[in-house]
C-alpha atoms as a PDB file:
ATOM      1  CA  UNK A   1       0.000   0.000   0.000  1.00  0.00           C
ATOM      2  CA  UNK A   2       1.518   3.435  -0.676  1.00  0.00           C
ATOM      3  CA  UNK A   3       1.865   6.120   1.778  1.00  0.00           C
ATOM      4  CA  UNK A   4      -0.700   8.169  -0.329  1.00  0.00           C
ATOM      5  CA  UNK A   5      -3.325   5.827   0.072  1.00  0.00           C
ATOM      6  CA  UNK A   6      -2.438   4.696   3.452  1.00  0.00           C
ATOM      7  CA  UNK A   7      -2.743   8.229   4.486  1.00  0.00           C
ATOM      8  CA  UNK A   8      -6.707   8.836   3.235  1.00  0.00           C
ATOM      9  CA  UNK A   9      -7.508   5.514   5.010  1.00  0.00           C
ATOM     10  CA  UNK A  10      -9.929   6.288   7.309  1.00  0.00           C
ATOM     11  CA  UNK A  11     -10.425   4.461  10.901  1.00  0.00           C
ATOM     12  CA  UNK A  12     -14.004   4.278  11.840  1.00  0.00           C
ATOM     13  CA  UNK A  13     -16.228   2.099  14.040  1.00  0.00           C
ATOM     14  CA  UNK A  14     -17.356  -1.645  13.237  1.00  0.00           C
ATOM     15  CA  UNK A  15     -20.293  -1.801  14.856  1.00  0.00           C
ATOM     16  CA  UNK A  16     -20.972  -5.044  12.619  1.00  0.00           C
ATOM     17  CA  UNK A  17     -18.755  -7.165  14.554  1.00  0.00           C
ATOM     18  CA  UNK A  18     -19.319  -4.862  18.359  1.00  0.00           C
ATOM     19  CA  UNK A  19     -19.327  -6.030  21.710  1.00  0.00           C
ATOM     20  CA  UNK A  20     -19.703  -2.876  23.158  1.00  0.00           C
ATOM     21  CA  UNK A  21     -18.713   0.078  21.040  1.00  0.00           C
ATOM     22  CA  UNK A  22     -16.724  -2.012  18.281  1.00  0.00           C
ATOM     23  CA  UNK A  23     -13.431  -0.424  19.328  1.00  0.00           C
ATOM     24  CA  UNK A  24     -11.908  -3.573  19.899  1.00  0.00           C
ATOM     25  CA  UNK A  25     -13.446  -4.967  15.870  1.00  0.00           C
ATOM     26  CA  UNK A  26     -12.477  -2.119  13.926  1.00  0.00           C
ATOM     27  CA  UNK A  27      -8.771  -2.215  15.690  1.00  0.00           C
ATOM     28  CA  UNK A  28      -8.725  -6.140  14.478  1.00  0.00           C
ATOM     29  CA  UNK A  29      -9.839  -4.983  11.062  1.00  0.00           C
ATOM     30  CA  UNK A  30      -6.990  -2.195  10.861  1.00  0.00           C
ATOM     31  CA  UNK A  31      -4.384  -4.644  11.888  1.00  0.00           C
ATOM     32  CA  UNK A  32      -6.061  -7.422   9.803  1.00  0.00           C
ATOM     33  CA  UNK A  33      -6.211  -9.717  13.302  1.00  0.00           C
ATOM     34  CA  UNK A  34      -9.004 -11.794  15.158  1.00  0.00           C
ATOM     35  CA  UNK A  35     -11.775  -9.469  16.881  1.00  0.00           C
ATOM     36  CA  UNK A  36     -10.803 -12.042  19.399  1.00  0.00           C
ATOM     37  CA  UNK A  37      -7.584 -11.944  20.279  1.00  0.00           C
ATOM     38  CA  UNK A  38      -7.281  -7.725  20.281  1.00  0.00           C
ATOM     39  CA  UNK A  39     -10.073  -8.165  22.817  1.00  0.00           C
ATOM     40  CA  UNK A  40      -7.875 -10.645  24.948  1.00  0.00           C
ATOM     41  CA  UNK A  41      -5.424  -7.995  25.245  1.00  0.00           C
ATOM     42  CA  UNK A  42      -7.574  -5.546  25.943  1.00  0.00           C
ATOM     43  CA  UNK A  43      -8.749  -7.510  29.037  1.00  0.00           C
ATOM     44  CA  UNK A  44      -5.549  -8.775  29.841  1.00  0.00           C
ATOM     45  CA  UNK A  45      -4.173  -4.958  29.583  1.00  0.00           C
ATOM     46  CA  UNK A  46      -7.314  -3.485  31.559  1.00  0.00           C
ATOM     47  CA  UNK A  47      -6.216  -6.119  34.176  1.00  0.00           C
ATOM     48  CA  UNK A  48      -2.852  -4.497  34.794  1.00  0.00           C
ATOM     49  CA  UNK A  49      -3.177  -1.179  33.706  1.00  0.00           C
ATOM     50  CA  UNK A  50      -7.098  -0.617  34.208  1.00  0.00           C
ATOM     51  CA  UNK A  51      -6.964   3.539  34.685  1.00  0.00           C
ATOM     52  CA  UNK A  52      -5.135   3.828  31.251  1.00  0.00           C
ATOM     53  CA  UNK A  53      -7.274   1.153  29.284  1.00  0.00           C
ATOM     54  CA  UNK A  54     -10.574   2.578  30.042  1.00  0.00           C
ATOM     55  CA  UNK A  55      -9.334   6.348  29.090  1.00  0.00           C
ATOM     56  CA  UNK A  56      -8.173   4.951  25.471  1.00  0.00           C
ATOM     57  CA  UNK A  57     -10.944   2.697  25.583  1.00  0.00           C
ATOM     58  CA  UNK A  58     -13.757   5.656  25.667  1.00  0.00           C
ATOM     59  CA  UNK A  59     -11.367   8.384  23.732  1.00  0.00           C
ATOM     60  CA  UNK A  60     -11.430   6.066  21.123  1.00  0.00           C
ATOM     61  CA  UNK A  61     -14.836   5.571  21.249  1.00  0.00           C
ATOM     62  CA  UNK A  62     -15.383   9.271  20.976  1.00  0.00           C
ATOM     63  CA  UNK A  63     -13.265  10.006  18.286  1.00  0.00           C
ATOM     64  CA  UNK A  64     -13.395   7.370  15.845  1.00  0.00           C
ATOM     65  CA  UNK A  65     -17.081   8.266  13.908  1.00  0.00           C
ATOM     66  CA  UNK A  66     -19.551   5.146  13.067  1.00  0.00           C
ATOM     67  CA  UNK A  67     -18.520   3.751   9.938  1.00  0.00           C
ATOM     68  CA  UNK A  68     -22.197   4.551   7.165  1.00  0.00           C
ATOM     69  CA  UNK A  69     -23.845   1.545   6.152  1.00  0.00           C
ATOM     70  CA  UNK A  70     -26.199   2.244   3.528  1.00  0.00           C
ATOM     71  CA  UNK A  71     -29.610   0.115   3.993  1.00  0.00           C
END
C-alpha cells in the first residue's frame, strides 16, 4: 500500500462485529487480526493497567465516527 493511500484511510467504528462500542473490531480490522484476540489484550491490559485502558478505551470511542452503512 503506498503512503498516499495509506494516508486517506480512514479508521471508523465496526459496529458489525461490536461487543460494546466495536473499538476492539475495527482495531482487528486495521491490523487485519481476530476481533478475538485484540479483545484478549484488551482484558488482559485493563487487568494491569485498568486507569489507562478505560481512558483509550472511551477516547477512542469518541473520536473514531460510526462507519455509514447504507440500507
Amino acid at each position: 500500500m503506498s503512503n498516499r493511500a495509506r494516508a486517506t484511510r480512514k479508521t471508523t467504528l465496526n459496529k458489525d462485529k461490536a461487543w460494546i462500542f466495536g473499538i476492539c473490531a475495527r482495531l482487528a480490522d486495521y491490523l487485519k487480526l481476530d476481533p478475538a484476540i485484540v479483545r484478549v489484550i484488551g482484558i488482559v491490559g485493563a487487568l494491569f493497567m485498568p486507569k489507562i485502558m478505560v481512558a483509550g478505551y472511551l477516547l477512542a470511542w469518541l473520536i473514531l465516527e460510526d462507519k455509514f452503512r447504507p440500507r
